[in-house]
Protein backbone atom coordinates (compact mmCIF):
# COMPACT_ATOMS: atom_id res chain seq x y z
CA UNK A 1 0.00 0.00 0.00
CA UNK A 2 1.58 3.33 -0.93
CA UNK A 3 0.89 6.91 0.35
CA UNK A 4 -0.92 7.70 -2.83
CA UNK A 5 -3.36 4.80 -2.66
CA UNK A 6 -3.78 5.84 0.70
CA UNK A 7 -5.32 9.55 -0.05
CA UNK A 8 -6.67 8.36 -2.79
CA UNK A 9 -9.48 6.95 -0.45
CA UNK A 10 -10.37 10.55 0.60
CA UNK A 11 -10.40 11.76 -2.92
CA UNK A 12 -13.16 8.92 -3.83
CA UNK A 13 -15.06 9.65 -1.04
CA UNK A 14 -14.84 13.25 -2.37
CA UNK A 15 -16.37 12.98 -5.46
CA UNK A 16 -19.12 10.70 -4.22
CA UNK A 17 -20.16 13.89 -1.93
CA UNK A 18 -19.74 16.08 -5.21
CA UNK A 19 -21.85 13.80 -7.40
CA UNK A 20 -24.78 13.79 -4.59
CA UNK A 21 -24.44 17.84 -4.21
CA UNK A 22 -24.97 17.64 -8.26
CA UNK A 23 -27.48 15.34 -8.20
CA UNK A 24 -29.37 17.14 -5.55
CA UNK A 25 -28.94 20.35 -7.35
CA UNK A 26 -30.41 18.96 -10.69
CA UNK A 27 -33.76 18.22 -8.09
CA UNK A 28 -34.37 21.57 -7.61
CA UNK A 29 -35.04 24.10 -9.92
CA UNK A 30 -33.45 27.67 -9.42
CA UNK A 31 -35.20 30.37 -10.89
CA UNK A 32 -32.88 32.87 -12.82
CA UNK A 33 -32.17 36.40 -12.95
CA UNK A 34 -34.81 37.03 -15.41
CA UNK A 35 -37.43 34.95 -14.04
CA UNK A 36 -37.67 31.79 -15.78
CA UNK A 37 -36.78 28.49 -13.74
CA UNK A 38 -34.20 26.86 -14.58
CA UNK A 39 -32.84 23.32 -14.49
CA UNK A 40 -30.00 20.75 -13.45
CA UNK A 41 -27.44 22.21 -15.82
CA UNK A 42 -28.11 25.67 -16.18
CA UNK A 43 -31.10 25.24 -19.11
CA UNK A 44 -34.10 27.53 -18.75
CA UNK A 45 -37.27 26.28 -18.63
CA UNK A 46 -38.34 28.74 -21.72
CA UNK A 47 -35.47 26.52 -24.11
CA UNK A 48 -36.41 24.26 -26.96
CA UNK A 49 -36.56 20.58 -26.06
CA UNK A 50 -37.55 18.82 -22.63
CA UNK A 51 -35.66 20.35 -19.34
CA UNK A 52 -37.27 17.48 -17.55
CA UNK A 53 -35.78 14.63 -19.27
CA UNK A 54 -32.68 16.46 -19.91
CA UNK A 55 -32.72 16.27 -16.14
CA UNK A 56 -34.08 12.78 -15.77
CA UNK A 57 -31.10 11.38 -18.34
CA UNK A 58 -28.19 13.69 -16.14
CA UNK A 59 -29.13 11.90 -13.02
CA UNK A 60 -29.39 8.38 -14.52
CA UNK A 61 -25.80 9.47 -15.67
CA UNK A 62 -24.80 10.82 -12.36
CA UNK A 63 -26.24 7.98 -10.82
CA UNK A 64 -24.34 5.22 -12.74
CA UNK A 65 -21.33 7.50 -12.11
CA UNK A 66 -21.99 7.34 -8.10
CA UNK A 67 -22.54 3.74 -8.44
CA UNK A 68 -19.28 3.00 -9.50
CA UNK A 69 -17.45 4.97 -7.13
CA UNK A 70 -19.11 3.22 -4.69
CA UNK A 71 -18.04 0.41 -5.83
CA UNK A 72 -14.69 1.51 -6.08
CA UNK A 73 -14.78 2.50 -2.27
CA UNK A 74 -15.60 -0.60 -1.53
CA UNK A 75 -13.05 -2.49 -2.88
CA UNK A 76 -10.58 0.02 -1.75
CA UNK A 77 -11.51 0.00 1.67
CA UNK A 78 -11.55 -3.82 1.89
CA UNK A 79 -7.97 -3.31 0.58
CA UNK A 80 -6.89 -0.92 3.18
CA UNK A 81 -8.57 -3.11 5.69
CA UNK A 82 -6.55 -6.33 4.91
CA UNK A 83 -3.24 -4.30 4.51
CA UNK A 84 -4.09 -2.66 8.23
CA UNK A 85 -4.45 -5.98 9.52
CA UNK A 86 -0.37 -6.75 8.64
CA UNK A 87 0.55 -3.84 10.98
CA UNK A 88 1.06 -4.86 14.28
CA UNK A 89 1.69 -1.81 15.93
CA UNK A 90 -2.21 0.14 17.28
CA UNK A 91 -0.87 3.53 17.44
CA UNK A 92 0.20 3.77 13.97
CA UNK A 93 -2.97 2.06 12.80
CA UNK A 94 -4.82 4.95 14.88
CA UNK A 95 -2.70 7.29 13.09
CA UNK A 96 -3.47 6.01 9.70
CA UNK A 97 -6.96 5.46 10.65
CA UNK A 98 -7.18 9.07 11.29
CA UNK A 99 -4.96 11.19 8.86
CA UNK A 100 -5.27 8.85 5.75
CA UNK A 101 -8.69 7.26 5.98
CA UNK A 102 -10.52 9.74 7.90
CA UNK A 103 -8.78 13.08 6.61
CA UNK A 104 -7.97 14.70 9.42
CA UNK A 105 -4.60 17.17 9.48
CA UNK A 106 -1.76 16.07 11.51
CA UNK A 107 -2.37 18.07 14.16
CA UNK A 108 -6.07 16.48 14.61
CA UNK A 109 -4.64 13.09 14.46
CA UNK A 110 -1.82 13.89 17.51
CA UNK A 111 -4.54 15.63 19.62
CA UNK A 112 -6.37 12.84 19.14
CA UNK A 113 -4.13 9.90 19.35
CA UNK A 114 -1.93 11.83 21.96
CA UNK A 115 -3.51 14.37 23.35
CA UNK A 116 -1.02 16.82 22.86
CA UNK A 117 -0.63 19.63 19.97
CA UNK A 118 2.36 18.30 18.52
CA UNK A 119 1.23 17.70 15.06
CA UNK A 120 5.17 17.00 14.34
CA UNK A 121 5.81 14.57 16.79
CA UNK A 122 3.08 12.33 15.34
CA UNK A 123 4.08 12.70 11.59
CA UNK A 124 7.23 11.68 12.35
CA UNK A 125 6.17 8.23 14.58
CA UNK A 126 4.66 7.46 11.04
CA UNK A 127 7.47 8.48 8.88
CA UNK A 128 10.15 6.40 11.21
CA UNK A 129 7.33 3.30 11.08
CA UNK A 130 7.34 3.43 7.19
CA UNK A 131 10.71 3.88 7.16
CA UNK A 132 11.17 0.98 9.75
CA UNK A 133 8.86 -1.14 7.38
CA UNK A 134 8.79 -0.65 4.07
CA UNK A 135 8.05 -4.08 2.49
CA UNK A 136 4.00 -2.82 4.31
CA UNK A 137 4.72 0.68 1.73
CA UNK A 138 5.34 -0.19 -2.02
């Protein structure tokens, strides 16, 4: 497991929040400057062609899109769960657990695995532990 593949987890889960903020938005219609309502995409209501299906056939799209980054969580978190289970020692799994898979900064993760503000002191516990094992890092 690398570094990369580790934030990559947070980026997934990013886009899966920014595909439901666009699908939600496509639900409701926002009326525009000039009065008309418009739709999912920016189309007013007064344009040629059907804003509803337009909308229908972006959120199928959107939908099939969310689906498979679902998917891909999944499997990526199943991943990062059997590659946890190789490392032995708890705190550095806590400190994974909270900077890489949960996103939190490094100062978050040391006031919350340590208690103390030292957001250097923890970063470097995991640096020396890759360092110190880094057949569990390519």
């Amino acid at each position: 497991m690398t570094i990369e593949k580790l934030n990559e987890y947070r980026w997934i889960i990013s886009n899966i929040k920014a595909i439901n903020a666009e699908i939600d938005s496509i639900y409701e219609p926002i009326a525009s400057p000039n009065g008309h309502q418009t739709v999912g995409g920016g189309k007013s209501v007064m344009d040629v062609g059907d804003p509803t299906a337009n909308a229908v056939n972006r959120i199928l799209e959107l939908k099939d899109r969310l689906d498979r980054e679902q998917r891909d969580l999944e499997n990526r978190i199943e991943e990062i769960h059997e590659w946890m289970e190789l490392i032995d020692d708890l705190e550095v799994k806590a400190i994974i657990r909270r900077h890489f898979i949960l996103g939190k900064t490094w100062l978050e993760t040391s006031i919350e695995t340590y208690g103390s503000q030292s957001r250097d002191y923890c970063r470097r516990r995991f640096y020396k532990f890759k360092e110190d094992n880094p057949g569990l890092f390519e």
